[in-house]
PDB file of N, CA and C in Angstrom:
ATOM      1  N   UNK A   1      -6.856   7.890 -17.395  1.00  0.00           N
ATOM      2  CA  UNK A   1      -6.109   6.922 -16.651  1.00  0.00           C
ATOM      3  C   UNK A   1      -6.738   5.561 -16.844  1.00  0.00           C
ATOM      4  N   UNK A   2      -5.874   4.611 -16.932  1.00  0.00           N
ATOM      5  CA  UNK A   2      -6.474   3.272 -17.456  1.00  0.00           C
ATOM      6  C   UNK A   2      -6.200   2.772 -16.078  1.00  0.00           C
ATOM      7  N   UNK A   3      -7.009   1.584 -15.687  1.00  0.00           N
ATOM      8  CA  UNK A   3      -6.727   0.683 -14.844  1.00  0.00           C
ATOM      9  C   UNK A   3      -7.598  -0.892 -15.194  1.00  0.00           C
ATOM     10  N   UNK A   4      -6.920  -1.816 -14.532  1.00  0.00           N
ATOM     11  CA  UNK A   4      -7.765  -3.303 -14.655  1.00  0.00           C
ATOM     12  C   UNK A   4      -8.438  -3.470 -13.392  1.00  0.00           C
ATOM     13  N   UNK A   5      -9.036  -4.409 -13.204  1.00  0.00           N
ATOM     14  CA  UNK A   5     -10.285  -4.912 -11.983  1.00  0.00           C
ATOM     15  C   UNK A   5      -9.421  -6.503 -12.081  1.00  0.00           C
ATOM     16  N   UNK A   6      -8.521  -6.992 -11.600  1.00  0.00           N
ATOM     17  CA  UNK A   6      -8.780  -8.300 -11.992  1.00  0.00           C
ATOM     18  C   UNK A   6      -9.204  -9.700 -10.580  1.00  0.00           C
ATOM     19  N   UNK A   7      -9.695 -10.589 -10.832  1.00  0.00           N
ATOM     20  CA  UNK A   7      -9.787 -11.392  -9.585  1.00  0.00           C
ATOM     21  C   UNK A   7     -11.262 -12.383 -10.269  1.00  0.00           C
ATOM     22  N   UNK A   8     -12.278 -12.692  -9.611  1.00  0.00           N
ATOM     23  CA  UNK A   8     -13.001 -13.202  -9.727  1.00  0.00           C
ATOM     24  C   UNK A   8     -14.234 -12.951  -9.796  1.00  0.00           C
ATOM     25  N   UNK A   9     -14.098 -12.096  -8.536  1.00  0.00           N
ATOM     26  CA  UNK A   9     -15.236 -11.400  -8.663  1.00  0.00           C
ATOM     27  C   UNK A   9     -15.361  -9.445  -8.733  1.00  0.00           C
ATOM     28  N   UNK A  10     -16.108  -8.894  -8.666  1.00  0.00           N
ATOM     29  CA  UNK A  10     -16.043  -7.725  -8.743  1.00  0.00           C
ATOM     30  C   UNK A  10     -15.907  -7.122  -7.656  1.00  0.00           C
ATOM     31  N   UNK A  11     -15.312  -5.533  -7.900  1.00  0.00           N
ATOM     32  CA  UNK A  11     -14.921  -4.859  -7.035  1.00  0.00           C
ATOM     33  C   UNK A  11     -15.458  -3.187  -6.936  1.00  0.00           C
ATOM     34  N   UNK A  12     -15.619  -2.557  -5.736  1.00  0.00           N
ATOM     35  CA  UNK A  12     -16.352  -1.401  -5.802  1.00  0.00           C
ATOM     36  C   UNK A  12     -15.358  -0.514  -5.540  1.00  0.00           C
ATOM     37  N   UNK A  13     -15.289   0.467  -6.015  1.00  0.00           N
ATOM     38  CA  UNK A  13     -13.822   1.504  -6.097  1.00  0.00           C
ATOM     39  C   UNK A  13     -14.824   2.897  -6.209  1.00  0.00           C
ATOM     40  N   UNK A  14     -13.948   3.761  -5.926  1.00  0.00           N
ATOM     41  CA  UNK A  14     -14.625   5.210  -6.182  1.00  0.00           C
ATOM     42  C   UNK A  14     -12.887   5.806  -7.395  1.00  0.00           C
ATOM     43  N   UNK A  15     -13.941   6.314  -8.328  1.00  0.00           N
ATOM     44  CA  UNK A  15     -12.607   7.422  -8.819  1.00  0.00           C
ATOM     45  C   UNK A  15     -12.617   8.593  -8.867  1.00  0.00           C
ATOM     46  N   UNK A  16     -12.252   9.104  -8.525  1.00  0.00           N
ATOM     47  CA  UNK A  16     -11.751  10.923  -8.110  1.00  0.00           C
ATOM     48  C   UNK A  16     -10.945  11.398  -8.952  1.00  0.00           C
ATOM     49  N   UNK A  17     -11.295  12.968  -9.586  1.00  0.00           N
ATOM     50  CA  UNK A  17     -10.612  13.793 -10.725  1.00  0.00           C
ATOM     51  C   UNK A  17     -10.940  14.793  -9.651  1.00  0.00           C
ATOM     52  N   UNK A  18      -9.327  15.437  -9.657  1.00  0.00           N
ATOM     53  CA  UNK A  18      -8.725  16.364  -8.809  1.00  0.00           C
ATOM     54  C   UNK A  18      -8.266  17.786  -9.501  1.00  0.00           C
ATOM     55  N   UNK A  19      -8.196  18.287  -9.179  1.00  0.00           N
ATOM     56  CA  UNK A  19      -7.633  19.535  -9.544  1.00  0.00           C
ATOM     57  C   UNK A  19      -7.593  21.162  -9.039  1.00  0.00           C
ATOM     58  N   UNK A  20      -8.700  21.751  -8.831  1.00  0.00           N
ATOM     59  CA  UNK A  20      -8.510  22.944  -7.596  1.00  0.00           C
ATOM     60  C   UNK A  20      -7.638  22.781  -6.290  1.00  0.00           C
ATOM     61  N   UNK A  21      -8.000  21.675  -5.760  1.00  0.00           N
ATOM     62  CA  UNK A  21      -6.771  21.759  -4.668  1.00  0.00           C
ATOM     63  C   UNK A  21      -5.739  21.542  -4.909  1.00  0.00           C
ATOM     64  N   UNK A  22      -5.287  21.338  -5.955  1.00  0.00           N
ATOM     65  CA  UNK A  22      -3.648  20.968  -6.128  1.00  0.00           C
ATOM     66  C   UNK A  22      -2.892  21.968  -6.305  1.00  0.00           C
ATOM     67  N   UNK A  23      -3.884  23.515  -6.282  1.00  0.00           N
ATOM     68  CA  UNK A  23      -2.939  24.364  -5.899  1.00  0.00           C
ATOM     69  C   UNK A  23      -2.398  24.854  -4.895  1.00  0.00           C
ATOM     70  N   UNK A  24      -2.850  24.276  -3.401  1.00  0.00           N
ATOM     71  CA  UNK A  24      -2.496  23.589  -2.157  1.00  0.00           C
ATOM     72  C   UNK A  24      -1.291  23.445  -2.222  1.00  0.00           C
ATOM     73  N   UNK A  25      -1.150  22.046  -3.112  1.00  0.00           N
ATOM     74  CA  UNK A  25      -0.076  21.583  -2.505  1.00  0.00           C
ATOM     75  C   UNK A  25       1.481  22.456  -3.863  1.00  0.00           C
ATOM     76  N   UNK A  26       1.434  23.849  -4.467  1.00  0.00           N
ATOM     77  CA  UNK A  26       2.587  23.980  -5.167  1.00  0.00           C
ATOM     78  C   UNK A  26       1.894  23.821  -6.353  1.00  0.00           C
ATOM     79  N   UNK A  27       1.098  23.076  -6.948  1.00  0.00           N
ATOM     80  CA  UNK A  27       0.986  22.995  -8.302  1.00  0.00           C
ATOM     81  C   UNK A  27       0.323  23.756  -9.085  1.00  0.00           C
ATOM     82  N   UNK A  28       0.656  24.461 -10.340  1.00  0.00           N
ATOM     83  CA  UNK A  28       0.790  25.550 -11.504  1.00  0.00           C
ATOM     84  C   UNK A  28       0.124  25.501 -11.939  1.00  0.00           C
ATOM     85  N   UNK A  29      -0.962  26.335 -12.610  1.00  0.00           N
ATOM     86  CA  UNK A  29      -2.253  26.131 -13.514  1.00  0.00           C
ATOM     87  C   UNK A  29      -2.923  24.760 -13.431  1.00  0.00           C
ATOM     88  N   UNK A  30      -3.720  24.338 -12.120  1.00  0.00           N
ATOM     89  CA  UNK A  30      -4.523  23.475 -11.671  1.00  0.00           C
ATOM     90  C   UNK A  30      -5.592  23.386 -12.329  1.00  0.00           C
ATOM     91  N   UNK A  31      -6.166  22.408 -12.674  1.00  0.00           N
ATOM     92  CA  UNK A  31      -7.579  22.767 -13.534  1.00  0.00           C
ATOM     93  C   UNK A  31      -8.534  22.753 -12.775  1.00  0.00           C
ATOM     94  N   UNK A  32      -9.574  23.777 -13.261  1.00  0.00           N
ATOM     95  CA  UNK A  32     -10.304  24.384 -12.006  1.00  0.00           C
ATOM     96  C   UNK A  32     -11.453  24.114 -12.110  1.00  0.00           C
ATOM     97  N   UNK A  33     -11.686  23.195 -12.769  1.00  0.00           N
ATOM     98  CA  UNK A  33     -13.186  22.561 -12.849  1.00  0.00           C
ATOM     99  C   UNK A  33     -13.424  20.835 -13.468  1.00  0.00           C
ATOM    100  N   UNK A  34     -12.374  20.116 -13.042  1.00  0.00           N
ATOM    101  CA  UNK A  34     -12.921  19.336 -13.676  1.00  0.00           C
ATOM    102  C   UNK A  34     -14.002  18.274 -13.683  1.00  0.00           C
ATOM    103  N   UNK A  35     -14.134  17.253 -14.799  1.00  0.00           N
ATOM    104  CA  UNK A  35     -15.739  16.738 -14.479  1.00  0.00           C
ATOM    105  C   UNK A  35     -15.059  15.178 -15.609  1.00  0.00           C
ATOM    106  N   UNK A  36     -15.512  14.274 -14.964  1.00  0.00           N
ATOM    107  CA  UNK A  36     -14.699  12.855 -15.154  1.00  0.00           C
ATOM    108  C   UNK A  36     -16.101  12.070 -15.872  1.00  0.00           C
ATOM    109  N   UNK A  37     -14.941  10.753 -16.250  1.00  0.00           N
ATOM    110  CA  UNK A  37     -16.065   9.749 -17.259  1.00  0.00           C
ATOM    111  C   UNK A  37     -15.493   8.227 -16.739  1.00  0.00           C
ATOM    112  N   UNK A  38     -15.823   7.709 -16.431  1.00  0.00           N
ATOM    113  CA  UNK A  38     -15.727   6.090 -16.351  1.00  0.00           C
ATOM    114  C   UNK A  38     -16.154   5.412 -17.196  1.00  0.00           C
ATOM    115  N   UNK A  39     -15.323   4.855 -18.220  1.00  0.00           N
ATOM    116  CA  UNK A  39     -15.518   3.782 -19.573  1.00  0.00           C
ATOM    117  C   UNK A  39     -15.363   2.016 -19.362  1.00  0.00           C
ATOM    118  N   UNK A  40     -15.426   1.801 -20.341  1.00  0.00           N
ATOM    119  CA  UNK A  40     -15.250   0.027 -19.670  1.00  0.00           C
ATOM    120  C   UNK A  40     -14.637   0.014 -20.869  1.00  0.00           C
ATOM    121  N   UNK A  41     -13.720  -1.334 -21.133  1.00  0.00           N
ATOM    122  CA  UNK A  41     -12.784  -1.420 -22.400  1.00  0.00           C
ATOM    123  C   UNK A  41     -13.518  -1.813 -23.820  1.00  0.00           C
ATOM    124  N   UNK A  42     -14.662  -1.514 -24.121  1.00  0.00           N
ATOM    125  CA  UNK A  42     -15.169  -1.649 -25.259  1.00  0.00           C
ATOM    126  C   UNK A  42     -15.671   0.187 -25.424  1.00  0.00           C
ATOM    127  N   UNK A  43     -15.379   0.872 -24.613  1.00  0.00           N
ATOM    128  CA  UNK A  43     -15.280   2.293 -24.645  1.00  0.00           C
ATOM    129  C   UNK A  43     -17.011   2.915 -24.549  1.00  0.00           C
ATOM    130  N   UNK A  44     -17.406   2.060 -23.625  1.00  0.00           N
ATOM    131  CA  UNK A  44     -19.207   2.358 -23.260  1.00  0.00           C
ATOM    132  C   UNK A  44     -19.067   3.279 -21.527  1.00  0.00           C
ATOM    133  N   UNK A  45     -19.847   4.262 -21.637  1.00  0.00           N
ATOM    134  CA  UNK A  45     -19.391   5.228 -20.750  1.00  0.00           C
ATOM    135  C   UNK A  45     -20.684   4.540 -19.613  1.00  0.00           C
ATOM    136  N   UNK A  46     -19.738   3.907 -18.163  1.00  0.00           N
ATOM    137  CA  UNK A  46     -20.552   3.641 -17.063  1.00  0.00           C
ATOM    138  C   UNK A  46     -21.223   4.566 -16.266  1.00  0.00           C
ATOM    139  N   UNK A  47     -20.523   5.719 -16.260  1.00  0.00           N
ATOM    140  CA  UNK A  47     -20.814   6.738 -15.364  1.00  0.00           C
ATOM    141  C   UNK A  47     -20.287   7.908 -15.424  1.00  0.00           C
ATOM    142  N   UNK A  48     -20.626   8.673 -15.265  1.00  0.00           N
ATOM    143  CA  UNK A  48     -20.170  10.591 -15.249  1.00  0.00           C
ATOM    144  C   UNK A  48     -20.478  11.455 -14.060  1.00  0.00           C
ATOM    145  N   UNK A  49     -19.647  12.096 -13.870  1.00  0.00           N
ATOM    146  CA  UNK A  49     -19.580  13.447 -12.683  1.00  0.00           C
ATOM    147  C   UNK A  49     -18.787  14.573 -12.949  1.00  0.00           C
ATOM    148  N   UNK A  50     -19.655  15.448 -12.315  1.00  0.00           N
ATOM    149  CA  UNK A  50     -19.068  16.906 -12.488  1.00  0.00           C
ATOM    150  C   UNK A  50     -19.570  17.521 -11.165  1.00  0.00           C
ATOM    151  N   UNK A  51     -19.088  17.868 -10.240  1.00  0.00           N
ATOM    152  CA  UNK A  51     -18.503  17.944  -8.811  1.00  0.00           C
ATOM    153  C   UNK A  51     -19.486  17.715  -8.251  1.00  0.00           C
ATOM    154  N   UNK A  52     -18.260  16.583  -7.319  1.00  0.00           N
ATOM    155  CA  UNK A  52     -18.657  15.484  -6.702  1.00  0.00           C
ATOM    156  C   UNK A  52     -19.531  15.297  -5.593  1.00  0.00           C
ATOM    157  N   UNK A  53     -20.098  16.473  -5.009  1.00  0.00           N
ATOM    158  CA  UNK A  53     -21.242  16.762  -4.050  1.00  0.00           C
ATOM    159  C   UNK A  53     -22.878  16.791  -4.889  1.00  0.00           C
ATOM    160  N   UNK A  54     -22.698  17.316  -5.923  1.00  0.00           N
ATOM    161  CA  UNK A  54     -24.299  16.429  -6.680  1.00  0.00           C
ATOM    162  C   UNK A  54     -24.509  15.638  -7.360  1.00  0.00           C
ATOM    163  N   UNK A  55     -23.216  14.573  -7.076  1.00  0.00           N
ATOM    164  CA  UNK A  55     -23.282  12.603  -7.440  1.00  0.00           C
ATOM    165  C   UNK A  55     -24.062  11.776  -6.595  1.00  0.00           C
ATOM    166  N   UNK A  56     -25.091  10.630  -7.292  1.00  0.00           N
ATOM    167  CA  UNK A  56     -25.787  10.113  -6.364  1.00  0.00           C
ATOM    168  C   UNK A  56     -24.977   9.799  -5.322  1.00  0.00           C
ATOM    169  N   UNK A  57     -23.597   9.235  -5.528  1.00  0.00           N
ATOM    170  CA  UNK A  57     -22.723   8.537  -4.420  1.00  0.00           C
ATOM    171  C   UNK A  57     -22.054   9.623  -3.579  1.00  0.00           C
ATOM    172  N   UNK A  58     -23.000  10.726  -3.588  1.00  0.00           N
ATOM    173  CA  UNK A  58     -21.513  11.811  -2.471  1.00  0.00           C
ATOM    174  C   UNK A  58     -21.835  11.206  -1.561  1.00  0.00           C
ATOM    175  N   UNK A  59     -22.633  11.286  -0.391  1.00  0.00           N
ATOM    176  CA  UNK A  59     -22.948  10.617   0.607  1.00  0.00           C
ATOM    177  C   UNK A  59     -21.821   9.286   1.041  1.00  0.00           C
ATOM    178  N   UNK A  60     -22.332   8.220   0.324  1.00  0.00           N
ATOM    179  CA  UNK A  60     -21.209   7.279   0.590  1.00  0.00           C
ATOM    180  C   UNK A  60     -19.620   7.642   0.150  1.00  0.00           C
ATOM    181  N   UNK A  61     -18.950   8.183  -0.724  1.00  0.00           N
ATOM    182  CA  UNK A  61     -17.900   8.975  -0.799  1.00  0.00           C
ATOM    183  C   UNK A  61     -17.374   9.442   0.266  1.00  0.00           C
ATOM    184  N   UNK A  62     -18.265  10.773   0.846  1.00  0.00           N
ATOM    185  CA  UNK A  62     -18.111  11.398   1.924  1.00  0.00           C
ATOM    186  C   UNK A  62     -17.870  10.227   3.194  1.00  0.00           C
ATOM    187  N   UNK A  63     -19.051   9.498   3.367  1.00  0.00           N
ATOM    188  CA  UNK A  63     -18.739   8.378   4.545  1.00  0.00           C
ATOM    189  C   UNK A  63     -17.977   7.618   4.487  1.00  0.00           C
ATOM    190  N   UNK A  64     -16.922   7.194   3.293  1.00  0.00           N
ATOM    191  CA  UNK A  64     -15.776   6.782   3.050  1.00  0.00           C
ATOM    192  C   UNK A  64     -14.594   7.356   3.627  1.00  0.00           C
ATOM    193  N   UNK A  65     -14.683   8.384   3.488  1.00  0.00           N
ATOM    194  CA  UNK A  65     -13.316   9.277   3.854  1.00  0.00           C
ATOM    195  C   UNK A  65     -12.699   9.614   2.502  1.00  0.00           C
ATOM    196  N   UNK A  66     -13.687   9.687   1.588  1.00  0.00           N
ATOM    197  CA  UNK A  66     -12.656  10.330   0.383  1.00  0.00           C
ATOM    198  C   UNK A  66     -13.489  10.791  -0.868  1.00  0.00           C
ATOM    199  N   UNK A  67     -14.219  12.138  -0.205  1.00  0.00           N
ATOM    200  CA  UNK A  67     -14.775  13.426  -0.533  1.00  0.00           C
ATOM    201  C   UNK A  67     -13.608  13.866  -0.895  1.00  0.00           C
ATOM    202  N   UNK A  68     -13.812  14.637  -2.602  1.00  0.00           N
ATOM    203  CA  UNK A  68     -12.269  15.588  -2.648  1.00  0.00           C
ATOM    204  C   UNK A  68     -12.590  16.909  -1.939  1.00  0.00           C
ATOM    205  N   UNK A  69     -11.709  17.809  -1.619  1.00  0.00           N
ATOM    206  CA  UNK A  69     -11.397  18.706  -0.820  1.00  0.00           C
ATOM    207  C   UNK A  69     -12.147  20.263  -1.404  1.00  0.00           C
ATOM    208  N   UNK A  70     -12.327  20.332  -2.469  1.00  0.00           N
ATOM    209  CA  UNK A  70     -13.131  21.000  -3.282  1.00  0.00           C
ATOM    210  C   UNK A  70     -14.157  20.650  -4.116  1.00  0.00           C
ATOM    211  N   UNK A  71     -15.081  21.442  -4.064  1.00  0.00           N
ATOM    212  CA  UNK A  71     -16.706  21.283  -4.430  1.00  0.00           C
ATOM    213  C   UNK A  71     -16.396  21.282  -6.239  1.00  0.00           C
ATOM    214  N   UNK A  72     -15.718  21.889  -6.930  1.00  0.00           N
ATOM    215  CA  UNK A  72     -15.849  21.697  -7.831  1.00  0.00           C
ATOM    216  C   UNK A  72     -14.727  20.465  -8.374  1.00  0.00           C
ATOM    217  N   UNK A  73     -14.306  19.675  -7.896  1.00  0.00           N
ATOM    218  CA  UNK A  73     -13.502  18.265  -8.024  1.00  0.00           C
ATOM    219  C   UNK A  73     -14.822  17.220  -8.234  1.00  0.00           C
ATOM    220  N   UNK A  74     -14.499  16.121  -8.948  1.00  0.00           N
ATOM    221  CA  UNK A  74     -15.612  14.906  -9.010  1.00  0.00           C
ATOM    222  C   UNK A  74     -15.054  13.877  -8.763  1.00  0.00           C
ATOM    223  N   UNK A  75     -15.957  12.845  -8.224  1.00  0.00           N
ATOM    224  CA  UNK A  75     -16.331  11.934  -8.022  1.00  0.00           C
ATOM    225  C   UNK A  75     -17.119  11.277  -8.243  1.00  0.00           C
ATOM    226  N   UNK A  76     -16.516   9.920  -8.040  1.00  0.00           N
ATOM    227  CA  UNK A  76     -17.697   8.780  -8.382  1.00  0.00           C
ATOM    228  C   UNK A  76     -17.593   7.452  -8.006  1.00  0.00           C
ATOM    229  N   UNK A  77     -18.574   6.319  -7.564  1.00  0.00           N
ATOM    230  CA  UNK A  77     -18.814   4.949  -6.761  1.00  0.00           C
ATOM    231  C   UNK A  77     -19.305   4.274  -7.903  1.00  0.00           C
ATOM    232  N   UNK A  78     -18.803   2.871  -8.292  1.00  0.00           N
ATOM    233  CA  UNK A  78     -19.171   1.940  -8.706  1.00  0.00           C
ATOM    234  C   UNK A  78     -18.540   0.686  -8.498  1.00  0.00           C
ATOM    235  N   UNK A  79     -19.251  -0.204  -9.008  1.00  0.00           N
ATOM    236  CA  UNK A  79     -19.513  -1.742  -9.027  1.00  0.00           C
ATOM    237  C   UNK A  79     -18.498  -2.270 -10.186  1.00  0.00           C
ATOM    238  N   UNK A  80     -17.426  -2.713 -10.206  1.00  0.00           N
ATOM    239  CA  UNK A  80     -16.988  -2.917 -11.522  1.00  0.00           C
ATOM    240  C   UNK A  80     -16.686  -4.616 -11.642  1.00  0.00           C
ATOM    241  N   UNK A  81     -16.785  -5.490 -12.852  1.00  0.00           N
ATOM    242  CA  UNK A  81     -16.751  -6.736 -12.926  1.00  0.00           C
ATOM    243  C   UNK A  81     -15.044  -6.672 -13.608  1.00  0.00           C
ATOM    244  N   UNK A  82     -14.337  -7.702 -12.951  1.00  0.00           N
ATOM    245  CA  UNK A  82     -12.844  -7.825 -13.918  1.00  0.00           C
ATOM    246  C   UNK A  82     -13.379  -7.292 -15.508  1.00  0.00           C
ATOM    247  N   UNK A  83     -11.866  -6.413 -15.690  1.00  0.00           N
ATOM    248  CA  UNK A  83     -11.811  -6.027 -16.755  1.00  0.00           C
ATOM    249  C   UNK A  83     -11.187  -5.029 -17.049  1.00  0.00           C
ATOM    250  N   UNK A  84     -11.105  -3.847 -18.003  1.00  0.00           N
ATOM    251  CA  UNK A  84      -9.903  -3.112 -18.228  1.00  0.00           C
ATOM    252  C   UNK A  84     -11.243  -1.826 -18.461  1.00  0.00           C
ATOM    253  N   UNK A  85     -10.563  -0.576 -17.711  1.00  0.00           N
ATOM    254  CA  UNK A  85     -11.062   0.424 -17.776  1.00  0.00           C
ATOM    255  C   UNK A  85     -10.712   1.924 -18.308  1.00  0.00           C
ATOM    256  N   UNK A  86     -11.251   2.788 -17.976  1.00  0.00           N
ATOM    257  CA  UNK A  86     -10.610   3.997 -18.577  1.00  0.00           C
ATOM    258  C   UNK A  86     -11.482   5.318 -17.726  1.00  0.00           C
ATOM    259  N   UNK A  87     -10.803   6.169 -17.152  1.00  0.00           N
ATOM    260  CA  UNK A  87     -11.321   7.135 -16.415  1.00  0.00           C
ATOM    261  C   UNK A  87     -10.926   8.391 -17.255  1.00  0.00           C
ATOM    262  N   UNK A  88     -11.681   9.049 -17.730  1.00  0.00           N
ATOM    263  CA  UNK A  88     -11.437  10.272 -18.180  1.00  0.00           C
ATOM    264  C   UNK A  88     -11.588  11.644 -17.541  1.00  0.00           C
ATOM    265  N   UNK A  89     -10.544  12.022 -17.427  1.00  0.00           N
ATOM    266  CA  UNK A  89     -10.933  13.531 -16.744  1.00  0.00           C
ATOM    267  C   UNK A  89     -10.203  14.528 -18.150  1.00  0.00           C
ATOM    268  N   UNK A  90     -11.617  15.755 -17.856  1.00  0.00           N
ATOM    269  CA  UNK A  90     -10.858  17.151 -18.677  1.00  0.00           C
ATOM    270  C   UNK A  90     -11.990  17.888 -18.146  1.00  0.00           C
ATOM    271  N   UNK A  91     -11.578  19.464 -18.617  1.00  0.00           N
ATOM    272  CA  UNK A  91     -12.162  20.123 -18.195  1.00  0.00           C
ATOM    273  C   UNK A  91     -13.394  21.031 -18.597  1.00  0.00           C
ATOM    274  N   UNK A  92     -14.129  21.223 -17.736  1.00  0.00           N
ATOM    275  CA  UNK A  92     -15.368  21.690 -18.037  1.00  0.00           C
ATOM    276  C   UNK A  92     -15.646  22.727 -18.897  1.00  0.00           C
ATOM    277  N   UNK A  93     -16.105  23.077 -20.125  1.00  0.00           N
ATOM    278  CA  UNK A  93     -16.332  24.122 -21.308  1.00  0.00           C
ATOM    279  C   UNK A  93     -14.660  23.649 -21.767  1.00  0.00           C
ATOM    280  N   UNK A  94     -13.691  22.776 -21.924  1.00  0.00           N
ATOM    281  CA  UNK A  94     -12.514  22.513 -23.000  1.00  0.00           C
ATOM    282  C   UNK A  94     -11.706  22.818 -21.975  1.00  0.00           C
ATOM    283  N   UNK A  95     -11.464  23.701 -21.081  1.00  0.00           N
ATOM    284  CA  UNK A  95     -10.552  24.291 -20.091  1.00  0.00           C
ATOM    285  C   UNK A  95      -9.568  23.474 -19.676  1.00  0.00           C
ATOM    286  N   UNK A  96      -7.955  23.799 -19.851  1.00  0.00           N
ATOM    287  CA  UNK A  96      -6.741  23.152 -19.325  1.00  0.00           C
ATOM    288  C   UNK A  96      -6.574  23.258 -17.959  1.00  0.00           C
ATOM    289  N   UNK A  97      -5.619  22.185 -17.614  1.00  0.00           N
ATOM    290  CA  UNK A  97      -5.520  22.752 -16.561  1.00  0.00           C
ATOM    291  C   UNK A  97      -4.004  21.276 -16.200  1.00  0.00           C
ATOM    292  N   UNK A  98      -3.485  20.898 -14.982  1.00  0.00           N
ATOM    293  CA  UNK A  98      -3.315  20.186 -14.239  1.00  0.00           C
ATOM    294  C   UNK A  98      -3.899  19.397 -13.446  1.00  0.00           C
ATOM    295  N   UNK A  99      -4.276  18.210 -13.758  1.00  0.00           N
ATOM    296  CA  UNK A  99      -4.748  17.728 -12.674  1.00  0.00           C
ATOM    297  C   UNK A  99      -4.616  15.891 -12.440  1.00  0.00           C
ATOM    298  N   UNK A 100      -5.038  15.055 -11.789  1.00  0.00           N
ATOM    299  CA  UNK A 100      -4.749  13.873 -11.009  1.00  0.00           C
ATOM    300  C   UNK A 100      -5.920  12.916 -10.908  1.00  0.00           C
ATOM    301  N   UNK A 101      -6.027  11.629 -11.410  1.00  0.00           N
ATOM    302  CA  UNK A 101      -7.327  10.783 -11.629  1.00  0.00           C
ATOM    303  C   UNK A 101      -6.503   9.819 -10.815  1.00  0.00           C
ATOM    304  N   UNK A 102      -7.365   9.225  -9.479  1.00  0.00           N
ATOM    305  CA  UNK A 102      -7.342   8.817  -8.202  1.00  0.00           C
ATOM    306  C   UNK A 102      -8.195   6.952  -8.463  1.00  0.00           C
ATOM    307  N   UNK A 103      -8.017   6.209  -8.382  1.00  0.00           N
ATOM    308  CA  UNK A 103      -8.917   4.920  -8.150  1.00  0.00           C
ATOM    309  C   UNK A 103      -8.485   4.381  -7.165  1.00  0.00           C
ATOM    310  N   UNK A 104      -9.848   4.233  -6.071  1.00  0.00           N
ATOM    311  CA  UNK A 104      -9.644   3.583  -4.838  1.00  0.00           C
ATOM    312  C   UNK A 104      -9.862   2.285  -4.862  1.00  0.00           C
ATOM    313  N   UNK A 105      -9.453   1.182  -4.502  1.00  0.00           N
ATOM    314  CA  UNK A 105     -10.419   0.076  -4.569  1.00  0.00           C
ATOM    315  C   UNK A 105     -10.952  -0.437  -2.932  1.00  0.00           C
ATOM    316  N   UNK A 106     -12.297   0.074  -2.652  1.00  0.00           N
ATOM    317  CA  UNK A 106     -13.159  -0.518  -1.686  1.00  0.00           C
ATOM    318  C   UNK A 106     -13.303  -1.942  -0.636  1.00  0.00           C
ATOM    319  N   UNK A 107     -13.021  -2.778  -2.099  1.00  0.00           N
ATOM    320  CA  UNK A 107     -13.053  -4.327  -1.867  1.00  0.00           C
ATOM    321  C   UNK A 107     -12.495  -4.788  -0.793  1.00  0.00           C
ATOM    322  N   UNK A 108     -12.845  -5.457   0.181  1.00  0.00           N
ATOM    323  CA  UNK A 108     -11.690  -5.494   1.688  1.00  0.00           C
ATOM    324  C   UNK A 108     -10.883  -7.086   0.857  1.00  0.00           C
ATOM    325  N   UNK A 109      -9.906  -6.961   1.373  1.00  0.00           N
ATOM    326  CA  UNK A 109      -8.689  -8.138   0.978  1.00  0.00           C
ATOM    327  C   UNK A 109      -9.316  -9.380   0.854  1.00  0.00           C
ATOM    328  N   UNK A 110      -8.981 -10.577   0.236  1.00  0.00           N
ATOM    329  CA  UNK A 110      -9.315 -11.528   0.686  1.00  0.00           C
ATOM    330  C   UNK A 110      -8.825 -12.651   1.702  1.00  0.00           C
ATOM    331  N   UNK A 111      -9.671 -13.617   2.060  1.00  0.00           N
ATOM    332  CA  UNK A 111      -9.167 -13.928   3.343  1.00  0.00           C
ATOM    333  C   UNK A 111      -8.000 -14.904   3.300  1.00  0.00           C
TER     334      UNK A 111
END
């Protein structure tokens, strides 16, 4: 999933790769492990997780309100400066599946 940062200054977002619970809600061969990558647009990898409870950022995640719902789902907190990104999710050992890449952005509005 691609997304931009744009504004002036930077912004702190968490991104979340989903998939075990989405068989919750109806959805068909969910992927059941996945484990995500955060790139920056020159394709340099910022950060990596593979479920999201032994990421330095679970803690703040969790105190966010947006821990995914299953232990083997990931997450991840960073700092990002304007610019164009890329979140990669797939699954752990090649494994298919279904699943949903989430970017929150943190940043409170401006005034």
């Amino acid at each position: 999933g691609g997304f931009i940062v744009v504004g002036k200054q930077g912004k702190q977002v968490v991104v979340r790769g989903i998939g075990p619970s989405l068989a919750g809600f109806g959805i068909t061969g969910p992927l059941s492990d996945p484990t995500l990558e955060l790139h920056d647009g020159a394709g340099t990898l910022i950060s990596s997780n593979n479920n999201w409870a032994d990421g330095p950022d679970a803690a703040a995640i969790q105190a966010e309100g947006l821990a995914p719902s299953q232990p083997a789902e990931s997450a991840l907190q960073a700092t990002l400066n304007p610019g164009n990104f890329t979140a990669i999710l797939r699954g752990v050992n090649n494994a298919t599946g279904v699943a949903v890449v989430e970017i929150y952005d943190l940043s409170p509005p401006p005034n």
